[in-house]
C-alpha atoms as a PDB file:
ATOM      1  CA  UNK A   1       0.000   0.000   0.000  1.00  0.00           C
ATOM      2  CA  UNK A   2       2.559   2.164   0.529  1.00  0.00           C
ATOM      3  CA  UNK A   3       4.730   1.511  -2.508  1.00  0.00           C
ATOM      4  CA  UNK A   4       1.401   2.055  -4.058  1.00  0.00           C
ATOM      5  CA  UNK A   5       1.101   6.005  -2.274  1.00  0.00           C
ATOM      6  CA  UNK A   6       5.076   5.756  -3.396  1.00  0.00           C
ATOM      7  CA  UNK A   7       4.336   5.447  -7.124  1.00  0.00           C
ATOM      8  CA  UNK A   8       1.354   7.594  -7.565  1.00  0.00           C
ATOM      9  CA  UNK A   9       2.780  10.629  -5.562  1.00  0.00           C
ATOM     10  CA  UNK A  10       5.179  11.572  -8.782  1.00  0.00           C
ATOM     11  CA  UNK A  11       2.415  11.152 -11.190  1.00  0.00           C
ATOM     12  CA  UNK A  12       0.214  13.368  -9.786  1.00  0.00           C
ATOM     13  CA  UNK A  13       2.969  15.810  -9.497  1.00  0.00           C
ATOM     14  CA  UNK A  14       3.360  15.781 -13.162  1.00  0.00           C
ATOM     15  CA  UNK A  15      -0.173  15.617 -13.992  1.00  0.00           C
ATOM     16  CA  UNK A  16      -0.558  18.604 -12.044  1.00  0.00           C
ATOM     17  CA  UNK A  17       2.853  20.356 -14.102  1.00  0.00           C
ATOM     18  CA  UNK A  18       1.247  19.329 -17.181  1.00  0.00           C
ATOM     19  CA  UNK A  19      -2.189  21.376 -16.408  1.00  0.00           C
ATOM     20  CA  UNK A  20      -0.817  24.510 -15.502  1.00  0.00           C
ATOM     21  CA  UNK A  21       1.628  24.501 -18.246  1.00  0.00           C
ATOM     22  CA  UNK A  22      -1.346  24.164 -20.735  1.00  0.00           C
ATOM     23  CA  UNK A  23      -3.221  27.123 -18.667  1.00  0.00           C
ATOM     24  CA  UNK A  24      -0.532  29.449 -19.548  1.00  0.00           C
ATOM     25  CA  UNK A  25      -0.126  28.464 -22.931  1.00  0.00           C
ATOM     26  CA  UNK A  26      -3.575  29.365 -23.752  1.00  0.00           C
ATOM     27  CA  UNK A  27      -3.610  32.941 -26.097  1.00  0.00           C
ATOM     28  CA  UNK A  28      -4.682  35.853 -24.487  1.00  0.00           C
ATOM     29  CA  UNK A  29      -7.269  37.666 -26.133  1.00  0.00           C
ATOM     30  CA  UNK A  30      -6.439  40.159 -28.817  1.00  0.00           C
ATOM     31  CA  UNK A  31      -5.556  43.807 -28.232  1.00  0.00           C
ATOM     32  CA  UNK A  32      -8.301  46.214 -29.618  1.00  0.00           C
ATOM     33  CA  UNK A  33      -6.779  47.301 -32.994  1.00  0.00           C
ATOM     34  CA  UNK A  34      -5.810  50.685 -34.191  1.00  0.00           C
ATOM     35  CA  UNK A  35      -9.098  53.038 -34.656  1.00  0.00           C
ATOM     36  CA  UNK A  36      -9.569  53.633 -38.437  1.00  0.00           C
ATOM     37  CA  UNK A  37      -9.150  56.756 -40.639  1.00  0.00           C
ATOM     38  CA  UNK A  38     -11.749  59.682 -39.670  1.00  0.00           C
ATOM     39  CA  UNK A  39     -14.623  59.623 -42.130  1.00  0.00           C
ATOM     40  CA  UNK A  40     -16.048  62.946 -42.064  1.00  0.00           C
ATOM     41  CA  UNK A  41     -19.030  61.814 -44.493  1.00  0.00           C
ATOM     42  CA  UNK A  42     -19.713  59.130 -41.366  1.00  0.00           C
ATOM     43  CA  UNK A  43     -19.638  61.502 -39.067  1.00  0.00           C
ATOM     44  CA  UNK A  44     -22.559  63.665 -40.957  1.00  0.00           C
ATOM     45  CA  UNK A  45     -24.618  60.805 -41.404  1.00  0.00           C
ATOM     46  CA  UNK A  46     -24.681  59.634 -37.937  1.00  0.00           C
ATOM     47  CA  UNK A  47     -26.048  62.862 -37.214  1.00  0.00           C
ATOM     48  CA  UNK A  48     -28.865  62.350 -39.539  1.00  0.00           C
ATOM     49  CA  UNK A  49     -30.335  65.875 -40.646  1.00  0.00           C
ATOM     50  CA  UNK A  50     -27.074  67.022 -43.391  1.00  0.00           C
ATOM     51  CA  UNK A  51     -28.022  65.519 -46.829  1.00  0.00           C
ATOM     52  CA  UNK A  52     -27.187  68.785 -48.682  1.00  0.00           C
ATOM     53  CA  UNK A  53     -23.808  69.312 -46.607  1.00  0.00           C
ATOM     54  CA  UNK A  54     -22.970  65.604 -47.238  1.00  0.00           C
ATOM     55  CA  UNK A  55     -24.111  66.051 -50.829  1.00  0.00           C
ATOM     56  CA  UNK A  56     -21.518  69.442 -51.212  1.00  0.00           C
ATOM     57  CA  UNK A  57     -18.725  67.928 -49.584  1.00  0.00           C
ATOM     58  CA  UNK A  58     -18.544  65.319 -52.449  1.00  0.00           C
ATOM     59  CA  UNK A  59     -19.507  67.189 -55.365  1.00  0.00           C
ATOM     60  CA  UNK A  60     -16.799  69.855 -54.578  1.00  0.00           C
ATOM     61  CA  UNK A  61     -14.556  66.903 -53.169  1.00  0.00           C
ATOM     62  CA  UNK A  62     -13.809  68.764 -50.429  1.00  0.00           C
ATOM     63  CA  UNK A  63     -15.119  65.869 -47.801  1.00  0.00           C
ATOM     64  CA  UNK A  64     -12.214  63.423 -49.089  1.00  0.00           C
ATOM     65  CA  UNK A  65     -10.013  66.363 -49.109  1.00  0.00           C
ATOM     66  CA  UNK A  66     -10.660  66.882 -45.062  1.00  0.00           C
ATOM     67  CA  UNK A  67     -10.179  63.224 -44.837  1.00  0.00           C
ATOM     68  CA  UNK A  68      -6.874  63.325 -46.164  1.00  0.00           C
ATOM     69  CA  UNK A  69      -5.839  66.145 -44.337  1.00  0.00           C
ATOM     70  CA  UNK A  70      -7.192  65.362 -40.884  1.00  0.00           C
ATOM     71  CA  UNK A  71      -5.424  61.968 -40.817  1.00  0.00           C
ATOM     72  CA  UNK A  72      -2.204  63.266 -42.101  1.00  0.00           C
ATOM     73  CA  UNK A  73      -2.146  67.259 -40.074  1.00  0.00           C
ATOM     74  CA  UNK A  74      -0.764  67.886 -36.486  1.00  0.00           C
ATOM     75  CA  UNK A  75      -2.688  70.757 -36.361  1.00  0.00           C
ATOM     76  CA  UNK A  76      -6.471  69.213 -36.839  1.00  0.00           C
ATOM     77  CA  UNK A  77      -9.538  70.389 -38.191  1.00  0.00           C
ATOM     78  CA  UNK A  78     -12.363  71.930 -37.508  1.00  0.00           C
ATOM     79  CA  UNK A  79     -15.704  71.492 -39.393  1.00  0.00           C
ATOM     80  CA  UNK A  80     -19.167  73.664 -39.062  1.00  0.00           C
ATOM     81  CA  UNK A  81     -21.608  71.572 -40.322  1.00  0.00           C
ATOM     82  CA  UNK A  82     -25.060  73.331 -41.366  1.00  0.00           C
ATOM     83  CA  UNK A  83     -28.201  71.514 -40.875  1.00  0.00           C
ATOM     84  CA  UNK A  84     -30.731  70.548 -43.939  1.00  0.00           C
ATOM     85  CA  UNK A  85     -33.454  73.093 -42.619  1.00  0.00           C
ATOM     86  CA  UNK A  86     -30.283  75.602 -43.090  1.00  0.00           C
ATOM     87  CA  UNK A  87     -29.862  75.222 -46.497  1.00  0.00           C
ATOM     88  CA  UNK A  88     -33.944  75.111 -46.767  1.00  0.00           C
ATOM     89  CA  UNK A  89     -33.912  78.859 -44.978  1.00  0.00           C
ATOM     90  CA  UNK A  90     -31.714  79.993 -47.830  1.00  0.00           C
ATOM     91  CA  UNK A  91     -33.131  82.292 -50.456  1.00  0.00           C
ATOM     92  CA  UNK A  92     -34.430  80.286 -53.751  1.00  0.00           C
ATOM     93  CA  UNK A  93     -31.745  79.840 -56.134  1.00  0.00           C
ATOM     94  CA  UNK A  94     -28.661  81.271 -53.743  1.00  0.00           C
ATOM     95  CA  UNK A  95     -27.119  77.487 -54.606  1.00  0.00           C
ATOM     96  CA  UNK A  96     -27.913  77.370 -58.168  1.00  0.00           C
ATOM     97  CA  UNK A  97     -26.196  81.152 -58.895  1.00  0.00           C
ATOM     98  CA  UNK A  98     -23.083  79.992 -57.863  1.00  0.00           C
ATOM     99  CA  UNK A  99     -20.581  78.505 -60.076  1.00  0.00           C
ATOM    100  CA  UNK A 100     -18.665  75.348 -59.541  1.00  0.00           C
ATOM    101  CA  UNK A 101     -15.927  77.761 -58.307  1.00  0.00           C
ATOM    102  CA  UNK A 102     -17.655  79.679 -55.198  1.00  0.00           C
ATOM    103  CA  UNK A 103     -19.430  76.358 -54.487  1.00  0.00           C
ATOM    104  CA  UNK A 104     -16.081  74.886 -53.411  1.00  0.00           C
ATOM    105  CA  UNK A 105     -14.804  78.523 -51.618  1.00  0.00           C
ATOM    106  CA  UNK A 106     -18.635  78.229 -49.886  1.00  0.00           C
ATOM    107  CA  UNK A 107     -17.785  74.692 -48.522  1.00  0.00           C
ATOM    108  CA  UNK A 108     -13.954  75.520 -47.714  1.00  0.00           C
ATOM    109  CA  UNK A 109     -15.508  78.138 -45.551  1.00  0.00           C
ATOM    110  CA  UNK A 110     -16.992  76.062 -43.417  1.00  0.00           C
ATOM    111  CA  UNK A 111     -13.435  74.107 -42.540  1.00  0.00           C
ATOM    112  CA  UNK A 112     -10.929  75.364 -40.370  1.00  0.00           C
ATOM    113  CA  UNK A 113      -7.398  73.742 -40.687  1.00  0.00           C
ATOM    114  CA  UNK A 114      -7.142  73.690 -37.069  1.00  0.00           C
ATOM    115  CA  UNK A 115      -8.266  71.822 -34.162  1.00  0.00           C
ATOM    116  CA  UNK A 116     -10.820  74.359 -32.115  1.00  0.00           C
ATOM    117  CA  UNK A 117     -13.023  72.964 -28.415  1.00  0.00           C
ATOM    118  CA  UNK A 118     -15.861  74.972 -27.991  1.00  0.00           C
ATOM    119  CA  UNK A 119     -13.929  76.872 -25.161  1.00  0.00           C
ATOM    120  CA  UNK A 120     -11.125  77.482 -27.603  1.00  0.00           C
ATOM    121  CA  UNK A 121     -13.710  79.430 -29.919  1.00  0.00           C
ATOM    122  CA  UNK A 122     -14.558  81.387 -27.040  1.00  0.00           C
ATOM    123  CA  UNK A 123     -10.924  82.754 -26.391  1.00  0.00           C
ATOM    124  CA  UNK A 124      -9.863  82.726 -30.056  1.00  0.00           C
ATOM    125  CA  UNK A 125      -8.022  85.474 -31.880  1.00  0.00           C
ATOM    126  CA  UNK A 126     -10.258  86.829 -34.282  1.00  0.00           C
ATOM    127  CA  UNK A 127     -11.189  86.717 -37.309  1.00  0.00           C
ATOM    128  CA  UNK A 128     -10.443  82.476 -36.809  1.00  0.00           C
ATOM    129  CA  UNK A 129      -8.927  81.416 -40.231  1.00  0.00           C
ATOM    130  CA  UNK A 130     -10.465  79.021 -42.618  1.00  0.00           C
ATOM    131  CA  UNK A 131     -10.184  76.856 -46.215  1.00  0.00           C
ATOM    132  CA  UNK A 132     -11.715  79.492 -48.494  1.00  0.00           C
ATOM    133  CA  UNK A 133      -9.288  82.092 -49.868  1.00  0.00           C
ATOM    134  CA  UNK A 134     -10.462  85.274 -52.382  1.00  0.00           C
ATOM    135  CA  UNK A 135      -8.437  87.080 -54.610  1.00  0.00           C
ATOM    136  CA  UNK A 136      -4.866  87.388 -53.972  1.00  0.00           C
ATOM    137  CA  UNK A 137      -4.778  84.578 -51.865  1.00  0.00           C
ATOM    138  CA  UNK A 138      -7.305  86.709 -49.093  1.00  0.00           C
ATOM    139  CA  UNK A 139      -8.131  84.276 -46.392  1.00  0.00           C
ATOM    140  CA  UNK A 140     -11.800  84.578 -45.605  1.00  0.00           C
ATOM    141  CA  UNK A 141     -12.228  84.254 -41.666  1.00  0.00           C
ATOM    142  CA  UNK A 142     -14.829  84.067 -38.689  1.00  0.00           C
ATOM    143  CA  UNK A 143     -15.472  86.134 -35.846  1.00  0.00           C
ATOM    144  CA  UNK A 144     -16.634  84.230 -32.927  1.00  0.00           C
ATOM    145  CA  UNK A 145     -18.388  85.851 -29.652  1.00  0.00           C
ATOM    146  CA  UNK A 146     -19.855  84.211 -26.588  1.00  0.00           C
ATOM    147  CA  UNK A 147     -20.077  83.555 -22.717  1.00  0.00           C
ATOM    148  CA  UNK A 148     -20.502  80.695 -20.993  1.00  0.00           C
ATOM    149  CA  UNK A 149     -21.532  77.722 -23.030  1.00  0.00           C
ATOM    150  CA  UNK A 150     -22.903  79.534 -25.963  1.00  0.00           C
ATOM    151  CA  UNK A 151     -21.099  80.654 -28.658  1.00  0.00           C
ATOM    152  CA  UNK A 152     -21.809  82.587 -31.583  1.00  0.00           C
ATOM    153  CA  UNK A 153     -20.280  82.811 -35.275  1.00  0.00           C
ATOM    154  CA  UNK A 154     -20.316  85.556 -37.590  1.00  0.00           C
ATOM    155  CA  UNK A 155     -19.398  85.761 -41.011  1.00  0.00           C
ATOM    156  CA  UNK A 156     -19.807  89.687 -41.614  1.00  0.00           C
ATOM    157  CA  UNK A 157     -23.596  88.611 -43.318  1.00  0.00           C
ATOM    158  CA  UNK A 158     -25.330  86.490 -40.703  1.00  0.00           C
ATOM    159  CA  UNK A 159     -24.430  85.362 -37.536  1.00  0.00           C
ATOM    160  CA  UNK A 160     -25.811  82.139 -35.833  1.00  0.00           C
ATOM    161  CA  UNK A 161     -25.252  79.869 -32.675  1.00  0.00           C
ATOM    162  CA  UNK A 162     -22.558  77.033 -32.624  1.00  0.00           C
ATOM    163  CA  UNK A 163     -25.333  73.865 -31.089  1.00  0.00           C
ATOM    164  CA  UNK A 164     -23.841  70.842 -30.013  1.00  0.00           C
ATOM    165  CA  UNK A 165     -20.920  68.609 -31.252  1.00  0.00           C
ATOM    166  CA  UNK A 166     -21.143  65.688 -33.259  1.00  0.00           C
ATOM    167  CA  UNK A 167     -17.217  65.237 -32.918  1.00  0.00           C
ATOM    168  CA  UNK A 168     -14.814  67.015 -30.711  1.00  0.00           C
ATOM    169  CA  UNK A 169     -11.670  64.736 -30.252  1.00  0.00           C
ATOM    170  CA  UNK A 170      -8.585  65.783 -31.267  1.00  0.00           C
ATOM    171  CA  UNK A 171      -7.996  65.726 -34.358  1.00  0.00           C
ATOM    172  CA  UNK A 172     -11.054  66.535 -35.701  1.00  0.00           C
ATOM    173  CA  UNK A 173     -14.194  68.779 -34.341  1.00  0.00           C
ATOM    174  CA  UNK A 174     -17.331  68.660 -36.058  1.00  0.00           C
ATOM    175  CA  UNK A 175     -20.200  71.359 -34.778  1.00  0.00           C
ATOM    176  CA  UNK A 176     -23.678  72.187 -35.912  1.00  0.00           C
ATOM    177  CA  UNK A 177     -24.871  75.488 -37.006  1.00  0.00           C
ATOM    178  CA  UNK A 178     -28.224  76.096 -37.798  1.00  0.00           C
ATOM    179  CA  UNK A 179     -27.513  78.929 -40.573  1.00  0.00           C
ATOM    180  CA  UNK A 180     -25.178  78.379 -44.031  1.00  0.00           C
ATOM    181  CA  UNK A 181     -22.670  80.473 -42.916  1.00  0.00           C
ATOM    182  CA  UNK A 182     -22.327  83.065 -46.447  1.00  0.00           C
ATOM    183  CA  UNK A 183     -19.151  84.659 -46.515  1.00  0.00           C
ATOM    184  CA  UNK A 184     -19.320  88.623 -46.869  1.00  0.00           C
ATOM    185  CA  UNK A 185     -16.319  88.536 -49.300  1.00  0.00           C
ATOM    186  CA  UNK A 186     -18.605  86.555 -51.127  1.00  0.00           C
ATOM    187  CA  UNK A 187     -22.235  87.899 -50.378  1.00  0.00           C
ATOM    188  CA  UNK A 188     -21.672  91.482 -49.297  1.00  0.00           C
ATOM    189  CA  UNK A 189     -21.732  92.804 -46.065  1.00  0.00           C
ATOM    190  CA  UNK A 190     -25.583  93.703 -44.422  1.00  0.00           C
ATOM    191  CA  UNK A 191     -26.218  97.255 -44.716  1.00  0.00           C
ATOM    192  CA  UNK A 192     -29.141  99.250 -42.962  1.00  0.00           C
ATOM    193  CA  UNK A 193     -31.457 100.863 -45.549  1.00  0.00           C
ATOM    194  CA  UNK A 194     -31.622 104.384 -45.277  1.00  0.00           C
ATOM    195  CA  UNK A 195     -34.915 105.832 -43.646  1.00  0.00           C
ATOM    196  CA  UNK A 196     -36.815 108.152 -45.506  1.00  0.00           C
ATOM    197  CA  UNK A 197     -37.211 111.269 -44.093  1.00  0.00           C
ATOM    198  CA  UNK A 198     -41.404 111.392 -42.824  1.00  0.00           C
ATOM    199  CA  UNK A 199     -42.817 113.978 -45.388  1.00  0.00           C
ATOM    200  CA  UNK A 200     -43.495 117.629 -44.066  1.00  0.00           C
ATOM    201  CA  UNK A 201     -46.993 118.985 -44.543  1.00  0.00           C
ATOM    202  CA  UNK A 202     -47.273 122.154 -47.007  1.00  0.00           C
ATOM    203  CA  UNK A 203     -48.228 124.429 -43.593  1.00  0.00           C
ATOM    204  CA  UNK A 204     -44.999 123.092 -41.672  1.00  0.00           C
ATOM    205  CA  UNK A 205     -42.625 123.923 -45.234  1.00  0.00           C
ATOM    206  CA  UNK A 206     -40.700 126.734 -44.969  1.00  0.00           C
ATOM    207  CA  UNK A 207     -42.058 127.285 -48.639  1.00  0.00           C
ATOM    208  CA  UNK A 208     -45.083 128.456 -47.575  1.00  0.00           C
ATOM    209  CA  UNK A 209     -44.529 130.522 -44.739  1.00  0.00           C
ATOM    210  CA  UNK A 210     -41.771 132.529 -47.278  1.00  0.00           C
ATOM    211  CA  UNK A 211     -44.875 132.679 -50.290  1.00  0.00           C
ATOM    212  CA  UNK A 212     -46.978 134.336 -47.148  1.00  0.00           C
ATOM    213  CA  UNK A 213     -44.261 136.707 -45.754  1.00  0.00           C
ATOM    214  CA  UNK A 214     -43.112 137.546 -49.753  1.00  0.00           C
ATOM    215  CA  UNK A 215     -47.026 138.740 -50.737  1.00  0.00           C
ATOM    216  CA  UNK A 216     -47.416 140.309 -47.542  1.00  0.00           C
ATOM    217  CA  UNK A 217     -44.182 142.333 -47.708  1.00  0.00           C
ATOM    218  CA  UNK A 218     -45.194 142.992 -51.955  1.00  0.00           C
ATOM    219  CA  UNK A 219     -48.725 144.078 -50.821  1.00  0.00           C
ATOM    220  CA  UNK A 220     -47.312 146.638 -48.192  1.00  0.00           C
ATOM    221  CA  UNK A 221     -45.829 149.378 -50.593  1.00  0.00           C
ATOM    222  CA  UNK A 222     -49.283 149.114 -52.435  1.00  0.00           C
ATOM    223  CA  UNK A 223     -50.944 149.579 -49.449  1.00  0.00           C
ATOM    224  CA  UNK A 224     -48.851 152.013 -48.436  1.00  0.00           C
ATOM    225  CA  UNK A 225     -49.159 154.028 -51.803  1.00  0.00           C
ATOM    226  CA  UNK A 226     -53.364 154.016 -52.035  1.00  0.00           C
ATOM    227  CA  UNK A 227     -53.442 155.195 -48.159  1.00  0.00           C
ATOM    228  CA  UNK A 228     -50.944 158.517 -48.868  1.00  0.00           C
ATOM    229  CA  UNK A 229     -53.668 158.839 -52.577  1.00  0.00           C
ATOM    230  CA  UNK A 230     -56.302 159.059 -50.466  1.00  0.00           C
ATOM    231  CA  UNK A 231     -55.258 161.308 -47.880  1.00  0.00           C
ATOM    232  CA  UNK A 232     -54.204 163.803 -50.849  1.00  0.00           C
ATOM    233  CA  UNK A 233     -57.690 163.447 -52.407  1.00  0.00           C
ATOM    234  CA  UNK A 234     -59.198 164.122 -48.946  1.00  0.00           C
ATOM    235  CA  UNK A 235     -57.446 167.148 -48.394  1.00  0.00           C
ATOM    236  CA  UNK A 236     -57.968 168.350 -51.999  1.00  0.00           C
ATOM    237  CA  UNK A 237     -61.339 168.273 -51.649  1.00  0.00           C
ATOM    238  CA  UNK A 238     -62.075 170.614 -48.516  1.00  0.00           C
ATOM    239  CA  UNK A 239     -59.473 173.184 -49.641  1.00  0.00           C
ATOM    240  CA  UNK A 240     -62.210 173.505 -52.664  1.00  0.00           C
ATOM    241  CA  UNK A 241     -65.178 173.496 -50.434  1.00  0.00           C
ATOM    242  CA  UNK A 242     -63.480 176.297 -48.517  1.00  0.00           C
ATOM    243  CA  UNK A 243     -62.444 178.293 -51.611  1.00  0.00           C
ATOM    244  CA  UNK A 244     -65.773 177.727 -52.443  1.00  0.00           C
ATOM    245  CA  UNK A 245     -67.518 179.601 -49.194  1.00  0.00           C
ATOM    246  CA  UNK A 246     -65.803 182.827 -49.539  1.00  0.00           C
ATOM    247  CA  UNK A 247     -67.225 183.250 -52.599  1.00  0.00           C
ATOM    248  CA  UNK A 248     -70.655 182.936 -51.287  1.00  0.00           C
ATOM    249  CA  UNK A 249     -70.279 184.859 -47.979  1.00  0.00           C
END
């Protein structure tokens, strides 16, 4: 019995080697791979309401252009994406009058080759540059304002809120704006219209009151002149009444 505990001692010992060598030869699990390239188009259509942006970017190719250039750039990007009921609050035909040229500048100007947080945009030197450029290589920009958690962009024609973010990991921010942000360079600059002056009624114009005082001051030497007749005729006539009674007395 005991050569029997003898014998078996050693082959549990190895049965027991065996199993935990097998346990730690088992793979672990995988690492999570690298994240793949940022897909601005993606982006946009997780967020569900920016067919016509989505639609711009790749008719002007400027989406695979920001793709290229926001997995390749240290500095980032920084996107302002306007909604589909933006594009609908656009005059009639603004799209269709522009050619194939300020269609790209009007997308460019909604990218900003650099990475911007909301609080960034609140601190930023303006005007904040972007894509589009003018003529002589003019860099249209934005002005942005704000306090707190709100903050407002301005393109020098209309002005609108910055709502939330559908991205804003370095390096690429993607925000919502509820207007198409229309460069001035490109649109002109708002202007007040003049008011019209209210018009004056004829008894306020000066017009008027200068007719008045001009008859009145032509009638007075007329007046004048038929007051000194009569007094002459007046006395004219009693010197001949007199003349005429010493004659009869």
């Amino acid at each position: 019995m005991a050569i029997t505990r003898l014998t078996l001692a050693p082959l549990l010992l190895i049965a027991a080697v065996l199993l935990s060598t097998e346990t730690s030869a088992q793979p672990a699990a995988p690492a999570p791979g690298p994240a793949g390239p940022i897909n601005l188009t993606e982006i946009l259509e997780k967020g569900g309401q920016f067919n016509t942006f989505i639609r711009l970017l790749n008719t002007t190719q400027v989406g695979s252009q920001v793709n290229i250039q926001v997995n390749s750039s240290s500095e980032g990007m920084t996107v302002f994406a306007p909604t589909d009921n933006a594009f609908q609050n656009l005059k009639p035909g603004t799209l269709n009058k522009l050619s194939a040229d300020e269609q790209v500048k009007l997308v460019l100007y909604h990218v900003s080759p650099r990475f911007y947080t909301l609080d960034d945009l609140l601190s930023v030197s303006n005007p904040v540059r972007t894509q589009a450029s003018g003529r002589d290589n003019g860099v249209y920009g934005l002005n942005f304002t704000g306090q707190a958690n709100q903050v407002n962009v301005s393109t020098g024609y209309v002005e609108t809120r910055v709502s939330n973010a559908l991205r804003q990991q370095s390096p690429l921010a993607v925000y919502v704006v509820d207007m198409v942000l229309l460069p001035g360079e490109m649109f002109g600059e708002h202007k007040l219209s003049p008011i019209a002056p209210a018009p004056k009624s004829p008894s306020s114009t000066g017009v008027s009151d200068d007719s008045n005082s001009t008859k009145k001051a032509a009638a007075s030497p007329a007046d004048k002149s038929g007051s000194s007749e009569r007094k002459v005729g007046l006395g004219f006539g009693l010197g001949l009444v007199v003349f005429c009674l010493k004659f009869l007395f």
